[in-house]
C-alpha atoms as a PDB file:
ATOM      1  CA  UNK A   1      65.290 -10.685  19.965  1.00  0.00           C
ATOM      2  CA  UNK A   2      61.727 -12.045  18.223  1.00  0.00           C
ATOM      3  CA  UNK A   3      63.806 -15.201  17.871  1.00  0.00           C
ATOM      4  CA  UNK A   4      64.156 -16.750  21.057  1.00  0.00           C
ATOM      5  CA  UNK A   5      63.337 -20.561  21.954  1.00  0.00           C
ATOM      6  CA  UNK A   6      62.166 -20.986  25.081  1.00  0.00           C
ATOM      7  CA  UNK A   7      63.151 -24.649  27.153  1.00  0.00           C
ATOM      8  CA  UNK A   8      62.509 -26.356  29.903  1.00  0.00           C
ATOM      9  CA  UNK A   9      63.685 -29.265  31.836  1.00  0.00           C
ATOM     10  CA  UNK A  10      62.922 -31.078  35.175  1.00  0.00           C
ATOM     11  CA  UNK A  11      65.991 -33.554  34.814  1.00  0.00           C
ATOM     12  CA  UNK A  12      69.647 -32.213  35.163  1.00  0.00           C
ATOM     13  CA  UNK A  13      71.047 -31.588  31.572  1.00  0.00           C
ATOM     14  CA  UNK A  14      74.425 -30.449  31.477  1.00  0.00           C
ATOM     15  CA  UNK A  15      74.289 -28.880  28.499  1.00  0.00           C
ATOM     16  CA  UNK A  16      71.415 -26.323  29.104  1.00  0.00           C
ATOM     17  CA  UNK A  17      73.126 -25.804  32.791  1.00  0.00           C
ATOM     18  CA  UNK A  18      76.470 -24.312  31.056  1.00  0.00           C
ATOM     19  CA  UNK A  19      74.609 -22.442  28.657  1.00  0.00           C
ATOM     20  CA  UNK A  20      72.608 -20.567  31.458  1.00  0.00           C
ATOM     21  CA  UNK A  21      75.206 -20.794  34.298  1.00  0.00           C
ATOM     22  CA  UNK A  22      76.638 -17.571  33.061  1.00  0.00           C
ATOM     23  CA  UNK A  23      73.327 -15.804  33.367  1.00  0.00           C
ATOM     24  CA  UNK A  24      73.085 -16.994  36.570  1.00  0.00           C
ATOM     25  CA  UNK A  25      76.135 -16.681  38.487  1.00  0.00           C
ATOM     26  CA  UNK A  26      76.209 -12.831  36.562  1.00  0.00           C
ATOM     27  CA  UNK A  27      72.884 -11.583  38.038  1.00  0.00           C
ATOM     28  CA  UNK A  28      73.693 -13.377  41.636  1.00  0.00           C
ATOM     29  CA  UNK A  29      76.195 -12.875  43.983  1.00  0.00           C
ATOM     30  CA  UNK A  30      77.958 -16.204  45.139  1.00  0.00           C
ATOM     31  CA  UNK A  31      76.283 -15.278  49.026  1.00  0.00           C
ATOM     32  CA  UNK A  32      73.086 -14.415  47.403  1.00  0.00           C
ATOM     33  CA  UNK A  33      72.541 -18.046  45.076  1.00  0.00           C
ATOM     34  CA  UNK A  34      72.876 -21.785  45.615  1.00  0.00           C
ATOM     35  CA  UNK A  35      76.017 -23.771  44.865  1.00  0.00           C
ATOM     36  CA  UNK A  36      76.092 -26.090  42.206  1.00  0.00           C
ATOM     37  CA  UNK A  37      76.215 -28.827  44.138  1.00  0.00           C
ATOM     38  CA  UNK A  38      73.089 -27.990  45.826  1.00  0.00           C
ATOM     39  CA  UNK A  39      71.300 -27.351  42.445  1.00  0.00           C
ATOM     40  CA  UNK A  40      72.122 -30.283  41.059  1.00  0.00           C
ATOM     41  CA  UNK A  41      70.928 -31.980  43.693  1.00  0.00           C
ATOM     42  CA  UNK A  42      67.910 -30.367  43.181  1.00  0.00           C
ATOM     43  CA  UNK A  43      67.295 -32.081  40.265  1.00  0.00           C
ATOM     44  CA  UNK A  44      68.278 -35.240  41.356  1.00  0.00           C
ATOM     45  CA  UNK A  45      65.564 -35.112  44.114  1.00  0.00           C
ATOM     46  CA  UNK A  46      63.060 -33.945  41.635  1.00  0.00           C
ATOM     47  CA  UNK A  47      62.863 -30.682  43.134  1.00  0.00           C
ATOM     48  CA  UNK A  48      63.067 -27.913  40.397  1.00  0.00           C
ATOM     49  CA  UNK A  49      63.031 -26.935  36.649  1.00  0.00           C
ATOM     50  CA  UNK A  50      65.124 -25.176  34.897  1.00  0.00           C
ATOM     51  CA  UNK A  51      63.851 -22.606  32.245  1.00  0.00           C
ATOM     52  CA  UNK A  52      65.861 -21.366  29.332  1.00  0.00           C
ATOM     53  CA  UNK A  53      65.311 -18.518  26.869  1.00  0.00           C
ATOM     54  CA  UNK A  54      68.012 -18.093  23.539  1.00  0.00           C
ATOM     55  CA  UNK A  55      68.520 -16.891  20.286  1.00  0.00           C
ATOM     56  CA  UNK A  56      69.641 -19.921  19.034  1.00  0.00           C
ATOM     57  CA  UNK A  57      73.582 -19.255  20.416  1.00  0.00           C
ATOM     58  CA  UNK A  58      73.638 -17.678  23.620  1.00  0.00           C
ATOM     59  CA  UNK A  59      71.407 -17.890  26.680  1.00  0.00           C
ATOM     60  CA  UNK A  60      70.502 -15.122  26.922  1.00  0.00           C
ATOM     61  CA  UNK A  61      67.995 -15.183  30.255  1.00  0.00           C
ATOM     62  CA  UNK A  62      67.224 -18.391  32.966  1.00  0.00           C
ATOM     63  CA  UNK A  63      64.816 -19.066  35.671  1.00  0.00           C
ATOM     64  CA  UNK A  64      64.814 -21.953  38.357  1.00  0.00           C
ATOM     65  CA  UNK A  65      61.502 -22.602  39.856  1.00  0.00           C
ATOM     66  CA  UNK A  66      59.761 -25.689  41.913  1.00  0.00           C
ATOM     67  CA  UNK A  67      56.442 -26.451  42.444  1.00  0.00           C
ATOM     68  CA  UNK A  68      54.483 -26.810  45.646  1.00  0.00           C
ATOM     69  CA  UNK A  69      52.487 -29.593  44.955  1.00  0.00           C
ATOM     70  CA  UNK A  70      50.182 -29.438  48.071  1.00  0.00           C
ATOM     71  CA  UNK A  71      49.138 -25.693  47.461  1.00  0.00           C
ATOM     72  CA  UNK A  72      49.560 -25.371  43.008  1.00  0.00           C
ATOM     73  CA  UNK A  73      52.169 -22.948  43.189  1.00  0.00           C
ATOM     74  CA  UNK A  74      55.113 -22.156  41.547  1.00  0.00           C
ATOM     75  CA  UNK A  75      58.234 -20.792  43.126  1.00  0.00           C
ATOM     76  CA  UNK A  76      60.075 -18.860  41.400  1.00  0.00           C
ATOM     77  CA  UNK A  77      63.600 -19.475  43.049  1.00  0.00           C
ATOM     78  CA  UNK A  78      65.733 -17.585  40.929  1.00  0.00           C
ATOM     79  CA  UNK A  79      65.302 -15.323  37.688  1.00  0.00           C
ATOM     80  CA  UNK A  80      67.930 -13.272  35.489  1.00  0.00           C
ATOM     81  CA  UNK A  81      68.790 -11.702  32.039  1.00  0.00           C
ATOM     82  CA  UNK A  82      72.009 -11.529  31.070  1.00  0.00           C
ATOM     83  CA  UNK A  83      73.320  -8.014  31.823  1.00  0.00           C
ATOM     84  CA  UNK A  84      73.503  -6.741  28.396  1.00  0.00           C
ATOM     85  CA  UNK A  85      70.047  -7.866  27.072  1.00  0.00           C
ATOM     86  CA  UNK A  86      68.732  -6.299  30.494  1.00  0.00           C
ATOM     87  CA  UNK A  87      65.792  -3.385  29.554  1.00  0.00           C
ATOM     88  CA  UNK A  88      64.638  -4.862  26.122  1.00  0.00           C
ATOM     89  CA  UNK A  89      61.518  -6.692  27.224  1.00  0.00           C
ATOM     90  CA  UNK A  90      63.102 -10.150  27.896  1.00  0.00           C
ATOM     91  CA  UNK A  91      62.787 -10.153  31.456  1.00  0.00           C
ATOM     92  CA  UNK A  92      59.072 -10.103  30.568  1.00  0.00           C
ATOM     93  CA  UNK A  93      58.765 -12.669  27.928  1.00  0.00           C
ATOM     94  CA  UNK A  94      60.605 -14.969  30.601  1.00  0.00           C
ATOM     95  CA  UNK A  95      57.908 -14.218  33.405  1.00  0.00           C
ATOM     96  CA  UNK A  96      55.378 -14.788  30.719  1.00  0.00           C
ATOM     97  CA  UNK A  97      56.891 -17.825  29.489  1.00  0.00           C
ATOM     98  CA  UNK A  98      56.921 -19.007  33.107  1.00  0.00           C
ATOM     99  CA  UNK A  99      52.905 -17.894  33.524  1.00  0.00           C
ATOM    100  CA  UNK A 100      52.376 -20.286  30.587  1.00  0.00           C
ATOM    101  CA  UNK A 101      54.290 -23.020  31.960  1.00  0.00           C
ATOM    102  CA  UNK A 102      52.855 -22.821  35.263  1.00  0.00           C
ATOM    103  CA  UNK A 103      49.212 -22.682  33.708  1.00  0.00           C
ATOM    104  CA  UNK A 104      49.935 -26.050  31.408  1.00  0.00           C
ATOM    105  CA  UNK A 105      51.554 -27.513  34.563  1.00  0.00           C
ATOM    106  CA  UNK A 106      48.011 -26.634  36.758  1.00  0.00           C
ATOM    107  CA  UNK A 107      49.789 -23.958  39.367  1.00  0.00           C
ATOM    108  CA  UNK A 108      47.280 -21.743  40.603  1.00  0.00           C
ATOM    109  CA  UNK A 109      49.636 -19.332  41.168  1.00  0.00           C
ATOM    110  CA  UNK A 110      53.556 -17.862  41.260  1.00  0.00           C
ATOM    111  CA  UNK A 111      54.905 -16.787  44.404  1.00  0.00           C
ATOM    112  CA  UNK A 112      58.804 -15.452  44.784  1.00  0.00           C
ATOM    113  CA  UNK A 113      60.662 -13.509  47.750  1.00  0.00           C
ATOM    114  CA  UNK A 114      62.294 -10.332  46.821  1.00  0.00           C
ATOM    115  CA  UNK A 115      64.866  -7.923  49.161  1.00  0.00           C
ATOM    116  CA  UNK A 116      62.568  -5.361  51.267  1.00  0.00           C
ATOM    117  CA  UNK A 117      65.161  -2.939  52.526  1.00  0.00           C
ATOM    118  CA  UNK A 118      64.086  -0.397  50.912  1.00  0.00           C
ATOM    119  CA  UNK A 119      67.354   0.321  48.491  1.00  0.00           C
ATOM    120  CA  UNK A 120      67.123   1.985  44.947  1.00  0.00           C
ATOM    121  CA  UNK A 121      68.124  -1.203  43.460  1.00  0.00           C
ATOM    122  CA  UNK A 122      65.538  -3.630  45.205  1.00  0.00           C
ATOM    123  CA  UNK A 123      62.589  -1.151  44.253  1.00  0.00           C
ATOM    124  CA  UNK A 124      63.791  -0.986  41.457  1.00  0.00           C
ATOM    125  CA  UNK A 125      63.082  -5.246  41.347  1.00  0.00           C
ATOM    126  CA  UNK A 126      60.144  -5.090  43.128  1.00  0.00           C
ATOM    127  CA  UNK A 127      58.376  -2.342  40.516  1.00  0.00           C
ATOM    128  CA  UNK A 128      59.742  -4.943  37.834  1.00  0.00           C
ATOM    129  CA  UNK A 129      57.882  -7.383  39.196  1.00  0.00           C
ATOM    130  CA  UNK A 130      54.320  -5.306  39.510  1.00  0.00           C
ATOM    131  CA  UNK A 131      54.600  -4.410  36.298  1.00  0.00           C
ATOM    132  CA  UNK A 132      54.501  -8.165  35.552  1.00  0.00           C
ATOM    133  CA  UNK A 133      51.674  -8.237  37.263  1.00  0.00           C
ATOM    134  CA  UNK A 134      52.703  -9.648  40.741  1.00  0.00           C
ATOM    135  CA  UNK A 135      51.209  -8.796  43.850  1.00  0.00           C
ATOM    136  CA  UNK A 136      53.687  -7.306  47.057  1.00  0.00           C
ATOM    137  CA  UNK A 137      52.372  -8.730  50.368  1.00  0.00           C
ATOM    138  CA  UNK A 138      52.464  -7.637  53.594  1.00  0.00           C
ATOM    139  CA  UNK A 139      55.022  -8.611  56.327  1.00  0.00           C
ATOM    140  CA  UNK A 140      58.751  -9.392  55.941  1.00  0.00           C
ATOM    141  CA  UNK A 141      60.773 -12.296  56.532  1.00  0.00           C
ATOM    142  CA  UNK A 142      63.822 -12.921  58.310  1.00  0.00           C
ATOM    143  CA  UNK A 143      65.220 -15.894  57.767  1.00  0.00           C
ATOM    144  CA  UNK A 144      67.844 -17.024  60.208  1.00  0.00           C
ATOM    145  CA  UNK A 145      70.473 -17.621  57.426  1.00  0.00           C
ATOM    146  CA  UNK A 146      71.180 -14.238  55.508  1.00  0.00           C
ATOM    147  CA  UNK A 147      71.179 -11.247  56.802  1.00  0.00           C
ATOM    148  CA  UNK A 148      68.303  -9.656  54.574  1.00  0.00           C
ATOM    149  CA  UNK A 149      64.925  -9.158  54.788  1.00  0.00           C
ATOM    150  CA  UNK A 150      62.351 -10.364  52.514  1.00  0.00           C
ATOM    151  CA  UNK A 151      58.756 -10.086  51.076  1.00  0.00           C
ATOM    152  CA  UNK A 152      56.971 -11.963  49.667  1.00  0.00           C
ATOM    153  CA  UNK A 153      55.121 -11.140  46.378  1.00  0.00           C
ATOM    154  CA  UNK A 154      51.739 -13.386  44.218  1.00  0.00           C
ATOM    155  CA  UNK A 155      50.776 -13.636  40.791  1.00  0.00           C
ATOM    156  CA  UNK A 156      47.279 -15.388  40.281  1.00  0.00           C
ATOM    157  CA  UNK A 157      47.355 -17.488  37.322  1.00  0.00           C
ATOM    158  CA  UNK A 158      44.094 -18.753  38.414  1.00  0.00           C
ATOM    159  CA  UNK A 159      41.227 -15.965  38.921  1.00  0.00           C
ATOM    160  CA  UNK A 160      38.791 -18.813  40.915  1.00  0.00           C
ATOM    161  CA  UNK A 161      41.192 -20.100  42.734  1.00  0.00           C
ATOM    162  CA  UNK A 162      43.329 -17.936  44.007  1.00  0.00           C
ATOM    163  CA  UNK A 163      46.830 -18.105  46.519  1.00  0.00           C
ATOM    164  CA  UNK A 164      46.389 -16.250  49.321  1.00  0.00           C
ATOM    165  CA  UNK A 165      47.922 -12.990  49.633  1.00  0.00           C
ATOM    166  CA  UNK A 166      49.525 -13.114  52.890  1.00  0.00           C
ATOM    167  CA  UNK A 167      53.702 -13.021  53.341  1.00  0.00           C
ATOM    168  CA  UNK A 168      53.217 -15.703  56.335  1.00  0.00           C
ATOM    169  CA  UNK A 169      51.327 -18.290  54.009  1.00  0.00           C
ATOM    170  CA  UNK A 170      53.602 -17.613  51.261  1.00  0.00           C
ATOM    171  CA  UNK A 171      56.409 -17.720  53.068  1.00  0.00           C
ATOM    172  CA  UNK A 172      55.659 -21.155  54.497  1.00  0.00           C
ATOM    173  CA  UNK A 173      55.357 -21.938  51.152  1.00  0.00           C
ATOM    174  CA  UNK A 174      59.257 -20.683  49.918  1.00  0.00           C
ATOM    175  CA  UNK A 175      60.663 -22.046  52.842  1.00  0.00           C
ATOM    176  CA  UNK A 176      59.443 -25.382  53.011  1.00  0.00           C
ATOM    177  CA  UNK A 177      61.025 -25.464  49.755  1.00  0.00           C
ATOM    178  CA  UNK A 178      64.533 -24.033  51.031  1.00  0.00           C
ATOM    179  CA  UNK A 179      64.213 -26.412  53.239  1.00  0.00           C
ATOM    180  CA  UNK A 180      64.029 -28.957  50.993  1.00  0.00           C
ATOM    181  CA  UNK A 181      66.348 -27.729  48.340  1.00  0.00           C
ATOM    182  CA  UNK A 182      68.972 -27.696  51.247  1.00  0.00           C
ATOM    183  CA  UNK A 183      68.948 -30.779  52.564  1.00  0.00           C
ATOM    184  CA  UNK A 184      71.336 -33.555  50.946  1.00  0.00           C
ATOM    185  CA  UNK A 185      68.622 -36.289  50.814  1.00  0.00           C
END
């Protein structure tokens, strides 16, 4: 695993899209992640990146993110490991590949919505993500679209300036860019 190339790309490439489609459409549920129509889209619009990590064969973990220009953050829209390379450490590489990225790409900070009911297998994300380092807010979020609730959780990447930690800011943050991401043009 101490060979993996990381990649990224803010323009659709077709190539790294099949190799990490797998990933994604394995760790997602088709309810619970965006079509490829609307992804693609996405990067048509200018609207996301898409973040790679192999071993020089196989994909073996994927991220989408966009940036909020107007408050430096990054959004971390989806991230997954493939499920057989799951509890070796690459989950973490990938968050800390994406703290890198966002640094070199001036974010001030990474914000991403995880599942609050309180299930074995969402606490089991959420710890995940503290453990990275993230930040769980207060409040949850219904959106009017899926049935779920969310929360919203921080990382600082910047100690001086700092995102806020409150779920309503954040939130306005990930669904302006739903919003966005949804809509054809």
């Amino acid at each position: 695993m101490d060979s993996l190339e990381f990649h990224t790309t803010d323009v659709w490439n077709e190539q790294l899209w099949k190799a990490a489609e797998p990933v994604y459409t394995g760790a997602f549920p088709e309810h619970g992640r965006k079509s490829f129509a609307i992804i693609r889209n996405m990067f048509d619009r200018g609207l996301c990146q898409l973040h790679t990590a192999d071993d020089g064969q196989e994909t073996k973990a994927m991220a989408l993110t966009g940036i909020d220009r107007r408050a430096s953050a990054l959004l971390i829209d989806y991230a997954a490991v493939r499920e057989e390379e799951r509890s070796r450490g690459l989950g973490r590489r990938l968050i800390d590949y994406l703290k890198s990225w966002g640094i070199a790409n001036g974010c001030r900070g990474m914000v991403i919505e995880v599942e609050a009911d309180e299930t074995e297998e969402n606490l089991r994300r959420i710890r995940f993500w503290e453990r990275c380092g993230f930040i769980l807010t207060e409040g949850v979020h219904q959106y009017i679209w899926v049935p779920e609730p969310y929360r919203a959780m921080v990382f600082h990447l910047q100690e001086e300036n700092r995102l806020p930690e409150d779920g309503e800011v954040l939130f306005r943050y990930i669904t302006d860019f739903h919003k966005k991401a949804y809509r054809s043009r």
